[in-house]
N, C-alpha and C. Protein backbone atom coordinates (compact mmCIF):
# COMPACT_ATOMS: atom_id res chain seq x y z
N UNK A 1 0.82 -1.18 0.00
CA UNK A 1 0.00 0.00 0.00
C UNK A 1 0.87 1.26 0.00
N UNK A 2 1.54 1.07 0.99
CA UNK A 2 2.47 2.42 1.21
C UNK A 2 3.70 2.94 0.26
N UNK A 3 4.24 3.47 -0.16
CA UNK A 3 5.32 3.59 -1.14
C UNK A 3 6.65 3.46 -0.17
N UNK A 4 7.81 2.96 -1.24
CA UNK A 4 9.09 2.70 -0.90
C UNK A 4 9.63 3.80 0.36
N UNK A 5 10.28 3.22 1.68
CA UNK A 5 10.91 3.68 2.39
C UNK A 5 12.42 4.67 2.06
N UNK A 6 12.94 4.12 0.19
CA UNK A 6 14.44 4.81 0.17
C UNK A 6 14.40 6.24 0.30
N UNK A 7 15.63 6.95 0.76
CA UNK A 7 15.54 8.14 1.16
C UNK A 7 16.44 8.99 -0.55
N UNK A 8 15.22 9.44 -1.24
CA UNK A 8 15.65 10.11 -2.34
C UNK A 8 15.68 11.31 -2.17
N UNK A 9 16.73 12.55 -2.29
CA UNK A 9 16.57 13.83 -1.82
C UNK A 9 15.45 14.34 -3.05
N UNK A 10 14.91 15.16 -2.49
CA UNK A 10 13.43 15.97 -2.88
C UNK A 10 14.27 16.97 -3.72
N UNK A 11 14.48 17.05 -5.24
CA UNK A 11 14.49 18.33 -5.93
C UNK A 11 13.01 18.66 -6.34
N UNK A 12 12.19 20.10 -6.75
CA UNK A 12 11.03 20.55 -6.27
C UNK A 12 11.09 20.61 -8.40
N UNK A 13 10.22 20.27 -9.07
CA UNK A 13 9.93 20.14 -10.42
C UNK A 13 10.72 21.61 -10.92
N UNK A 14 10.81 21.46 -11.87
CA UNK A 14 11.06 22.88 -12.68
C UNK A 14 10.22 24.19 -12.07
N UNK A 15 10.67 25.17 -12.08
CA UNK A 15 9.40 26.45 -11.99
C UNK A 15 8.12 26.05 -10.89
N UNK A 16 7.96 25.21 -10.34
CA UNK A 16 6.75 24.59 -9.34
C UNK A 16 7.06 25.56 -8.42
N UNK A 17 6.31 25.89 -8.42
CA UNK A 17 6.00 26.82 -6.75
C UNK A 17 4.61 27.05 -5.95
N UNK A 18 4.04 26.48 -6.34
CA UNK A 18 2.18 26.11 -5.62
C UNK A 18 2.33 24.85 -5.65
N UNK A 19 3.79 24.29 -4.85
CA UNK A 19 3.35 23.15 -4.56
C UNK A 19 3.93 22.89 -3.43
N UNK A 20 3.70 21.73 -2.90
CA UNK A 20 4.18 21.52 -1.26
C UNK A 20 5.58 21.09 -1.57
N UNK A 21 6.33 21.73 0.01
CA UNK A 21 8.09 22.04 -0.19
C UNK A 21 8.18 21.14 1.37
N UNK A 22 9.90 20.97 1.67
CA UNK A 22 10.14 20.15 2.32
C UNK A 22 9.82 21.45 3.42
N UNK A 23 9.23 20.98 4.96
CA UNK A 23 9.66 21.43 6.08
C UNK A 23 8.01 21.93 6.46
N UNK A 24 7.21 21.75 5.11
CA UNK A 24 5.78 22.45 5.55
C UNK A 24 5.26 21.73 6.09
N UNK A 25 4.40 21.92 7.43
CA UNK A 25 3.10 20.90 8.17
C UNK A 25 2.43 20.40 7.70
N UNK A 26 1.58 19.39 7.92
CA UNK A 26 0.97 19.08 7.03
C UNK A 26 0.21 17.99 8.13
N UNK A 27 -1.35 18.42 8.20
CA UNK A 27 -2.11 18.00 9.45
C UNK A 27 -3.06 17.60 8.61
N UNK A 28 -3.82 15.97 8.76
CA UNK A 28 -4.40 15.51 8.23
C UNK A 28 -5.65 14.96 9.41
N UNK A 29 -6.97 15.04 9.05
CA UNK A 29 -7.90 14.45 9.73
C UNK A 29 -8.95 13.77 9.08
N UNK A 30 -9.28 12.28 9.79
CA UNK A 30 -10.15 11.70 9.07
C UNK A 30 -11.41 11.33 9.95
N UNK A 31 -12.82 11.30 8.70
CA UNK A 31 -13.79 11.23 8.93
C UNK A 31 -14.54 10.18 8.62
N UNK A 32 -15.32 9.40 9.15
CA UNK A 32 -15.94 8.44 8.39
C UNK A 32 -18.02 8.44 9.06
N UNK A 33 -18.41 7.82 7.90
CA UNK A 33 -19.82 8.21 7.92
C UNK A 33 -20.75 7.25 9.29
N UNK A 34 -20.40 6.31 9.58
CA UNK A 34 -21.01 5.22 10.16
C UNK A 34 -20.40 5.13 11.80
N UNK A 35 -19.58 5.91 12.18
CA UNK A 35 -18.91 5.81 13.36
C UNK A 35 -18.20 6.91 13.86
N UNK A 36 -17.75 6.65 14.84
CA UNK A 36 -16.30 8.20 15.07
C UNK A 36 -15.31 8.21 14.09
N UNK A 37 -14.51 9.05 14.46
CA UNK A 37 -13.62 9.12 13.32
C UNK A 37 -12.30 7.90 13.91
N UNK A 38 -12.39 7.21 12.21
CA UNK A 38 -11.54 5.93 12.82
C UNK A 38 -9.82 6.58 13.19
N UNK A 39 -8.76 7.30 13.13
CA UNK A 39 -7.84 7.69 13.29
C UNK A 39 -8.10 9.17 13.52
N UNK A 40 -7.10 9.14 14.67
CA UNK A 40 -7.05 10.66 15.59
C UNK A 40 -6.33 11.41 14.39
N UNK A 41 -6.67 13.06 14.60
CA UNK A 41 -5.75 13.74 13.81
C UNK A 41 -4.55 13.86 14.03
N UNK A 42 -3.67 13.96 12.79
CA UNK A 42 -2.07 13.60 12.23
C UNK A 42 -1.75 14.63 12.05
N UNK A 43 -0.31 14.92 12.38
CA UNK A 43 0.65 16.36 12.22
C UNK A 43 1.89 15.67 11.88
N UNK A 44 2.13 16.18 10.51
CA UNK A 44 4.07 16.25 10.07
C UNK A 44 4.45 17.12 9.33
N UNK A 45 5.23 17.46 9.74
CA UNK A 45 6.13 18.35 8.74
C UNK A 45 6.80 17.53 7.16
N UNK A 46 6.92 17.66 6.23
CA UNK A 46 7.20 17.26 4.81
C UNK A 46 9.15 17.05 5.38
N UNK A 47 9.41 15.67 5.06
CA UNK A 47 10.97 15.78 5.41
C UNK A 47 11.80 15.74 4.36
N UNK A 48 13.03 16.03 4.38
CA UNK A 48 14.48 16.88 3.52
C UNK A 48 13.95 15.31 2.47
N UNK A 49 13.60 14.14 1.81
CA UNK A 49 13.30 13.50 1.50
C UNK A 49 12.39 13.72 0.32
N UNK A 50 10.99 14.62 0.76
CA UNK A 50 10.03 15.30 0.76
C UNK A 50 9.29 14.28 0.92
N UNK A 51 8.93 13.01 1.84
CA UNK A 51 8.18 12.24 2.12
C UNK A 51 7.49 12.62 3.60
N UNK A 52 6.16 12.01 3.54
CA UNK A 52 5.72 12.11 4.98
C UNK A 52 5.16 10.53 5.45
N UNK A 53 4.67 10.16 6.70
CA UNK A 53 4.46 8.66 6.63
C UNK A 53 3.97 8.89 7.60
N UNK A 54 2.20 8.96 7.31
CA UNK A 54 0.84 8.92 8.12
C UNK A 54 0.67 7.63 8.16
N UNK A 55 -0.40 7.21 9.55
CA UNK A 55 -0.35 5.76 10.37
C UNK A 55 -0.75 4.71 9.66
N UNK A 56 -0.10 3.96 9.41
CA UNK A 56 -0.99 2.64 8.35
C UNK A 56 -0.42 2.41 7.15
N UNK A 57 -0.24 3.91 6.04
CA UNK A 57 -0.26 4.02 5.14
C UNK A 57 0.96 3.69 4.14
N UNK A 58 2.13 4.11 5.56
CA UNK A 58 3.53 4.36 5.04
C UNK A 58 4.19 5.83 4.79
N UNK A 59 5.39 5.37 3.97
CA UNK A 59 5.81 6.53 3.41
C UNK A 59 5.32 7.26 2.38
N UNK A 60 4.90 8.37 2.09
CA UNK A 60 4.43 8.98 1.25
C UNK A 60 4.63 10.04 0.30
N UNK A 61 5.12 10.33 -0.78
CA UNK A 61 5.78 11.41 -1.22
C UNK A 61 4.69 13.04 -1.32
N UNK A 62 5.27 13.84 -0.75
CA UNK A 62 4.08 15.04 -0.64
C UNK A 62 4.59 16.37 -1.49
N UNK A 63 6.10 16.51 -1.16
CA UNK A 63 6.77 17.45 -1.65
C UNK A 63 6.20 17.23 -3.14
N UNK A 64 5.97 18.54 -3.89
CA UNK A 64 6.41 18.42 -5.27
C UNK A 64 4.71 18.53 -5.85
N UNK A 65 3.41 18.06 -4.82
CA UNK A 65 2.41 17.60 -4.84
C UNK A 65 1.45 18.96 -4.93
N UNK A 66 0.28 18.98 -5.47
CA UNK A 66 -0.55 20.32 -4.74
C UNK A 66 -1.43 19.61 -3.41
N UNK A 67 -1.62 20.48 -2.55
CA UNK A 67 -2.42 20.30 -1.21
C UNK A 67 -3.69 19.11 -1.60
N UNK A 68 -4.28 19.53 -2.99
CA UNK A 68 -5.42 18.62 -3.77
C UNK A 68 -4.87 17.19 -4.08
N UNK A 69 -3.99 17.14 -4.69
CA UNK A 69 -3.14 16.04 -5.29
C UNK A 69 -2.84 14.81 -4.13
N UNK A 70 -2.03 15.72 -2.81
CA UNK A 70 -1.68 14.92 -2.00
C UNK A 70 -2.82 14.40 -1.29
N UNK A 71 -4.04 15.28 -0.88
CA UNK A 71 -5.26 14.74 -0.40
C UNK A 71 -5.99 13.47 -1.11
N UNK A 72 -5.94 13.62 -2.38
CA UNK A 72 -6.53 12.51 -3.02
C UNK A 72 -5.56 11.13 -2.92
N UNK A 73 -4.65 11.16 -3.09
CA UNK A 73 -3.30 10.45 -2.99
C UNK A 73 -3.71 9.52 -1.57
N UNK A 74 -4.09 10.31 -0.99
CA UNK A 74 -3.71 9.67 1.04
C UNK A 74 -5.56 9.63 0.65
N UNK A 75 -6.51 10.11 0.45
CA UNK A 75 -7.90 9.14 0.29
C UNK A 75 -7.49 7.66 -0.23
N UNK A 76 -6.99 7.77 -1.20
CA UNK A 76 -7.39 5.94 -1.90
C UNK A 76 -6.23 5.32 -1.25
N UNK A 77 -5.12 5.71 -0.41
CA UNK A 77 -4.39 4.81 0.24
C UNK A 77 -5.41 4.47 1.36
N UNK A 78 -6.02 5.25 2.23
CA UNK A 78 -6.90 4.82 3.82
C UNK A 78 -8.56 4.20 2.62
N UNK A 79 -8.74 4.18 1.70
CA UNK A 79 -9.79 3.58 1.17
C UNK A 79 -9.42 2.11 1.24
N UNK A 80 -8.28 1.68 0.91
CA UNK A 80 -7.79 0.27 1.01
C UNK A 80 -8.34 -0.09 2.65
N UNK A 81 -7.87 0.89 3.78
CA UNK A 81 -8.29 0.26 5.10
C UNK A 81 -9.63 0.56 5.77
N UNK A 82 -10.16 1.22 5.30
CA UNK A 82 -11.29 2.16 6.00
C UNK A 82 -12.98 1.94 4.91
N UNK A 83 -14.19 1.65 4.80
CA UNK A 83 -14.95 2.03 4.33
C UNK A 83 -15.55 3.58 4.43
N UNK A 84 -15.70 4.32 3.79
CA UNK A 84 -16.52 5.57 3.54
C UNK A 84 -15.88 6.41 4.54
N UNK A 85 -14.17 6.49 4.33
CA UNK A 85 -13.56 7.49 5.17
C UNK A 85 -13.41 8.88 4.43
N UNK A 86 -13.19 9.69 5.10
CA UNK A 86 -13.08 10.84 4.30
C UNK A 86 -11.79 11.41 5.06
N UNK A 87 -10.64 11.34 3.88
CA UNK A 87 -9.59 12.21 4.48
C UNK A 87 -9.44 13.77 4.14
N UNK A 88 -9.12 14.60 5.09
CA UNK A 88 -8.95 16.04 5.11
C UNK A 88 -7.55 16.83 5.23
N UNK A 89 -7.05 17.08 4.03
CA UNK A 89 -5.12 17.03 4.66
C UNK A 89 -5.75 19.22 4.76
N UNK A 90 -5.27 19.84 5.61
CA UNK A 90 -4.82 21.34 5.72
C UNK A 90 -3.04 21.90 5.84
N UNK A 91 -3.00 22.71 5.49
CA UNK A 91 -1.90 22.95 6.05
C UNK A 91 -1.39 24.50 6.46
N UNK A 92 -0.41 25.12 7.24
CA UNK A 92 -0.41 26.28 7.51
C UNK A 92 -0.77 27.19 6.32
N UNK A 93 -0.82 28.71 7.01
CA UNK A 93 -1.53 29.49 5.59
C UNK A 93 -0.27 29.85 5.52
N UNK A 94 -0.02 29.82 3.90
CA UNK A 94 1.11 30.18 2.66
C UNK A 94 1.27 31.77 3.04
N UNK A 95 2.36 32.58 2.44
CA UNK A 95 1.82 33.75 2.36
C UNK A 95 3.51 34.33 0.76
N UNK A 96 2.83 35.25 0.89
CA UNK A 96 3.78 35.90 -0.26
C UNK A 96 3.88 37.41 0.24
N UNK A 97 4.81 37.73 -0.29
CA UNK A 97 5.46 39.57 0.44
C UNK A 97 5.65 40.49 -1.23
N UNK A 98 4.94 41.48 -0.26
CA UNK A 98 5.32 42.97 -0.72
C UNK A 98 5.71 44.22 -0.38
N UNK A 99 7.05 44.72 -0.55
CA UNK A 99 7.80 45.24 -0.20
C UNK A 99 8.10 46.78 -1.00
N UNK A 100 8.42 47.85 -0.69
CA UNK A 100 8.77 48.64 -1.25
C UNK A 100 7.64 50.10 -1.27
N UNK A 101 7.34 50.30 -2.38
CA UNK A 101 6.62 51.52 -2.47
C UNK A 101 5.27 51.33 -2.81
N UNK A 102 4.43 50.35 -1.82
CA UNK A 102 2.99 49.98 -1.99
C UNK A 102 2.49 50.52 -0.26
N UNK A 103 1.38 51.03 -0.32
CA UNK A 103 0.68 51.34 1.04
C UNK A 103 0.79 50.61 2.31
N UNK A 104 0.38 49.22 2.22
CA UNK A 104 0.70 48.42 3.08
C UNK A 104 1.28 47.75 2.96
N UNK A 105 2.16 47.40 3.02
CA UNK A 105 4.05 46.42 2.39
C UNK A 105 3.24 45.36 3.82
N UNK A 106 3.99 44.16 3.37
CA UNK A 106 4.08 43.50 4.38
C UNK A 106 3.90 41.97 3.37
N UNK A 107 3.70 40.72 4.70
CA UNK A 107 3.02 39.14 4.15
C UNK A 107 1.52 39.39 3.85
N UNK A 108 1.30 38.52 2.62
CA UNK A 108 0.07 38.75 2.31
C UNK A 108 -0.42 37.21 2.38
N UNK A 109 -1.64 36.83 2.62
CA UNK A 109 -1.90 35.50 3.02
C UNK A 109 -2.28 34.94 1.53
N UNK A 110 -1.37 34.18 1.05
CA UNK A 110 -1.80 33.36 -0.63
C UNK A 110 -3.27 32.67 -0.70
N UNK A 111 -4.15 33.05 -1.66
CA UNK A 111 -5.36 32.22 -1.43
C UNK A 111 -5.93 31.32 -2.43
N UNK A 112 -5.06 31.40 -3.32
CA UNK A 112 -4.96 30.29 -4.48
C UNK A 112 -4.60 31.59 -5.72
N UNK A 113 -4.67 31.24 -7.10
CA UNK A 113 -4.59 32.08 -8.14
C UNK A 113 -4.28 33.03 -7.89
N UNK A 114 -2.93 34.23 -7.88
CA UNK A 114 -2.87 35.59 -8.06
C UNK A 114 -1.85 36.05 -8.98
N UNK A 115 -2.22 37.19 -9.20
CA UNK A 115 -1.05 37.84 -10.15
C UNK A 115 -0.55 39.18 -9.80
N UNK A 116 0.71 39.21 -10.20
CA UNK A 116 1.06 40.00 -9.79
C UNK A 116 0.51 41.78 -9.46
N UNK A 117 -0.32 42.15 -10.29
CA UNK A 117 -1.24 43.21 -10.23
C UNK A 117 -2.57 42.98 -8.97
N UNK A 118 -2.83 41.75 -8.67
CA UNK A 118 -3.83 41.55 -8.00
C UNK A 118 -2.92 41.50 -6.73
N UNK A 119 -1.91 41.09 -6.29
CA UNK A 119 -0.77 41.23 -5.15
C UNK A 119 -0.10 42.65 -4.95
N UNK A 120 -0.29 43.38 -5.37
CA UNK A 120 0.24 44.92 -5.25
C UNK A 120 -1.02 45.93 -5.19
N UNK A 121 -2.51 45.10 -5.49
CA UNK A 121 -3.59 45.93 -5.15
C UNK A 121 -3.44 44.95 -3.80
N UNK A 122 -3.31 44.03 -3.44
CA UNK A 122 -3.86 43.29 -1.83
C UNK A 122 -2.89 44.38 -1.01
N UNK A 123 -1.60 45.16 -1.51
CA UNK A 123 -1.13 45.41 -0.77
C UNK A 123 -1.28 47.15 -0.88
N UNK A 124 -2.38 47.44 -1.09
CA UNK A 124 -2.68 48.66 -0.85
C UNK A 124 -2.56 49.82 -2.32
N UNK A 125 -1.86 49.02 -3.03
CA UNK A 125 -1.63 49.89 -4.33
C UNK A 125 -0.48 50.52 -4.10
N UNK A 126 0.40 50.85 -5.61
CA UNK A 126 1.46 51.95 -5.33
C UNK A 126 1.22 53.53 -4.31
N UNK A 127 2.60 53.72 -4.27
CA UNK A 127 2.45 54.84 -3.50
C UNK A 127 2.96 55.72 -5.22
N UNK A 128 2.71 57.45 -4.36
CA UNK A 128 3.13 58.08 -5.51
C UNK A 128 4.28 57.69 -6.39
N UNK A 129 5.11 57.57 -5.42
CA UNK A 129 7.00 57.47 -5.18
C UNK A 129 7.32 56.21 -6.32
N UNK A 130 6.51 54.95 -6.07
CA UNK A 130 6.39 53.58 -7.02
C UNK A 130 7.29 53.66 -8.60
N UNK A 131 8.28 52.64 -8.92
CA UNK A 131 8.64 53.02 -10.23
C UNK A 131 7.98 51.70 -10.75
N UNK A 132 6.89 51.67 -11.42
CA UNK A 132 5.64 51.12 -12.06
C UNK A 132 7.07 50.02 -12.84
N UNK A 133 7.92 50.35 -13.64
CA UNK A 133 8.06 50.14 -15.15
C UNK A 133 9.97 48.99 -14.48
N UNK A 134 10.00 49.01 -13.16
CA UNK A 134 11.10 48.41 -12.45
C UNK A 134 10.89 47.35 -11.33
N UNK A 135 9.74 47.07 -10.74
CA UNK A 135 8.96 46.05 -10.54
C UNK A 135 9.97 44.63 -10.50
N UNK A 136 10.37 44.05 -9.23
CA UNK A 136 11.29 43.40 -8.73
C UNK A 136 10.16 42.11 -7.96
N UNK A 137 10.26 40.96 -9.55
CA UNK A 137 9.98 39.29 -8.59
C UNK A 137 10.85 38.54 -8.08
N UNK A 138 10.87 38.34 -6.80
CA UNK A 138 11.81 37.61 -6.46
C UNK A 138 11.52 36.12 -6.55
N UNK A 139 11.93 35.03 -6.66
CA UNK A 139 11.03 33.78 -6.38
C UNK A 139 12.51 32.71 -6.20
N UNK A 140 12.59 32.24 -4.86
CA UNK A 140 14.09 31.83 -4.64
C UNK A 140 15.12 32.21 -4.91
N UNK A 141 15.65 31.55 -5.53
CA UNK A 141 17.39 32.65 -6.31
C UNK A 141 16.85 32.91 -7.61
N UNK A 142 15.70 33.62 -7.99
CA UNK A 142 15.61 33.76 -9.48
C UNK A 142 14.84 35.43 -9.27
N UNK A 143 15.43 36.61 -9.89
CA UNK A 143 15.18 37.83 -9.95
C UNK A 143 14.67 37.97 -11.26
N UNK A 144 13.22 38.56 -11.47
CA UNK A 144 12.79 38.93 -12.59
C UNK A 144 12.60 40.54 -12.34
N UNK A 145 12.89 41.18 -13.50
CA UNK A 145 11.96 42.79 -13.69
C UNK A 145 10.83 42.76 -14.49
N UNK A 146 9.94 43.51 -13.68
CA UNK A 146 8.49 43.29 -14.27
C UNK A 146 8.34 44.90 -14.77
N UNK A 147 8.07 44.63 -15.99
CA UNK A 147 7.41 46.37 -16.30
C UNK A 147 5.84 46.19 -15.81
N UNK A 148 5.48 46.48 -14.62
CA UNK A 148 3.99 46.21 -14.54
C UNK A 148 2.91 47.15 -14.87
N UNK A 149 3.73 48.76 -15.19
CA UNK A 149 3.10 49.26 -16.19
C UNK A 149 2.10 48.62 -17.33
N UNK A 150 3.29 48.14 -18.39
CA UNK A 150 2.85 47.66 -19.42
C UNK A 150 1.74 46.38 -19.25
N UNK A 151 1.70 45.90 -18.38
CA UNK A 151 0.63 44.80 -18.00
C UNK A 151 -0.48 45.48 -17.49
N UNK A 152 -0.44 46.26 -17.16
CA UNK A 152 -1.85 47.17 -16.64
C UNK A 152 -2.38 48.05 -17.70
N UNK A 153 -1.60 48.34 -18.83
CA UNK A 153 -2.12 48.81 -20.35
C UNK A 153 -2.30 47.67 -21.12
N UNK A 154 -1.98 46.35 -20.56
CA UNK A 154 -2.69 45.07 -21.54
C UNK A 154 -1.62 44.61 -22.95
N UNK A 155 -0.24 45.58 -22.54
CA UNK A 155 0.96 45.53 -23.73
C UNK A 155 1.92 44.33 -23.26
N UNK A 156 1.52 43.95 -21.45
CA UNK A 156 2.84 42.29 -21.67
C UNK A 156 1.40 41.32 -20.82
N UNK A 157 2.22 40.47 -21.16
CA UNK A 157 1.37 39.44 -20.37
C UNK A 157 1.66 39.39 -18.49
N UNK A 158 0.61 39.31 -17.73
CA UNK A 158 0.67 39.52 -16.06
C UNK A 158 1.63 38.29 -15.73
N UNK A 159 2.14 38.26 -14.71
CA UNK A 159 3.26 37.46 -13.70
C UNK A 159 2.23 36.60 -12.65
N UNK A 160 2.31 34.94 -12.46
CA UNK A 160 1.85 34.62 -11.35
C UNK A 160 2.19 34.95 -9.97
N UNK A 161 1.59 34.87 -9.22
CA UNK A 161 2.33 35.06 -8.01
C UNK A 161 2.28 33.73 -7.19
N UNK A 162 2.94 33.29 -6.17
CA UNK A 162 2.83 32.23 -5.49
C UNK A 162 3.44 32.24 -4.23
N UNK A 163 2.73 31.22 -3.05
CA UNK A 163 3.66 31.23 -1.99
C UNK A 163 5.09 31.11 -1.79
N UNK A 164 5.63 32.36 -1.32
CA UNK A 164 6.80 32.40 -1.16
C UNK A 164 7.88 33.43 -1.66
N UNK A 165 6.97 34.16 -2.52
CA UNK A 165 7.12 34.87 -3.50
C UNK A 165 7.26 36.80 -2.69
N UNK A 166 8.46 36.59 -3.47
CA UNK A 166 8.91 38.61 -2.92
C UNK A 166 8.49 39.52 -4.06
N UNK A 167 7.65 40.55 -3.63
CA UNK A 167 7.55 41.69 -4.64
C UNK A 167 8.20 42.93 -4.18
N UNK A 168 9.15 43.57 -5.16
CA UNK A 168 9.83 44.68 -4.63
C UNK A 168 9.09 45.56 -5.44
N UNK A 169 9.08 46.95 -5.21
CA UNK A 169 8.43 47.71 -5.57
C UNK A 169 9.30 49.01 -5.40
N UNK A 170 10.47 49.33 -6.53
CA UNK A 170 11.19 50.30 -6.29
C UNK A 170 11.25 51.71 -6.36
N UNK A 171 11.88 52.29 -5.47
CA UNK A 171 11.42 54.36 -5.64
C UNK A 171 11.95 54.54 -7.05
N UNK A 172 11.20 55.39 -7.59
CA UNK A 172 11.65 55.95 -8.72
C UNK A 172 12.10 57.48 -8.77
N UNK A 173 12.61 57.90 -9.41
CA UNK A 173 13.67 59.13 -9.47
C UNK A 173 13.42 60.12 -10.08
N UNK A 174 13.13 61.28 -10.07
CA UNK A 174 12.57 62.46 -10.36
C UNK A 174 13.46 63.03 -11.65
């Protein structure tokens, strides 16, 4: 039922970043229709591996997974032991940052789908000062410049945003 115990280090897919990373929690609770709930709720953190290994089931690969993916994944493993269980995986809330010359700079709580224009209005909108057209993504060791001007005149295509994700927002110069 359970997948292989070997310890393969977790590299995270190409460009993936809405997906689960090593070190995140990951609290699972199950429900079933006919009784109490057959297993108490489960807490692990995703290990340097990117496996986790909930009771019964085994080892499990999560890293690399979306929150959806891995939920369905860990349903049809406890379907093998359980009739009409319902598993529920949550995990801490994600967040992404904006920094620089927007009203309210700060973590913004990720809530699925955003872009970068919709992450710089969560964060209050530019200030006067804002250089629109210099627009700084950070996303691990990878620095993009965003003209986000031109995406708000409909001339480039918008930037995703995702957990984990830095927006700089630089002064511009008179």
């Amino acid at each position: 039922m359970g997948q292989s115990n070997s310890t393969v280090p977790y590299h995270p897919p190409s460009g993936a970043t809405d997906f689960l990373s090593v070190g995140e929690m990951i609290r699972l609770t199950f429900t079933q229709s006919d009784q109490n709930p057959p297993l108490p709720p489960y807490s692990e953190a995703i290990k340097d591996d990117g496996r986790i290994n909930p009771p019964m089931v085994g080892s499990v690969v999560a890293a690399g997974k979306t929150q959806g993916q891995l939920q369905a994944d860990l349903q049809t493993l406890y379907t093998n032991y359980f009739r009409n269980i319902t598993v529920t995986l949550t995990t801490d809330q994600r967040f992404y940052y904006v920094q620089g010359e927007v009203k309210a700079p700060g973590g913004k709580v990720y809530l699925g789908e955003t872009d970068i224009v919709q992450a710089i209005s969560n964060a209050g909108d530019f200030t006067e000062f804002a250089n629109k057209k210099k627009v700084q993504l950070i996303r691990g060791k990878k620095k993009l410049t965003i003209n986000v001007q031109e995406i708000i005149h409909g001339s480039a295509p918008n930037a995703s945003i995702y957990p984990g994700d830095t927006i700089l927002v630089p002064r511009r110069f008179f």
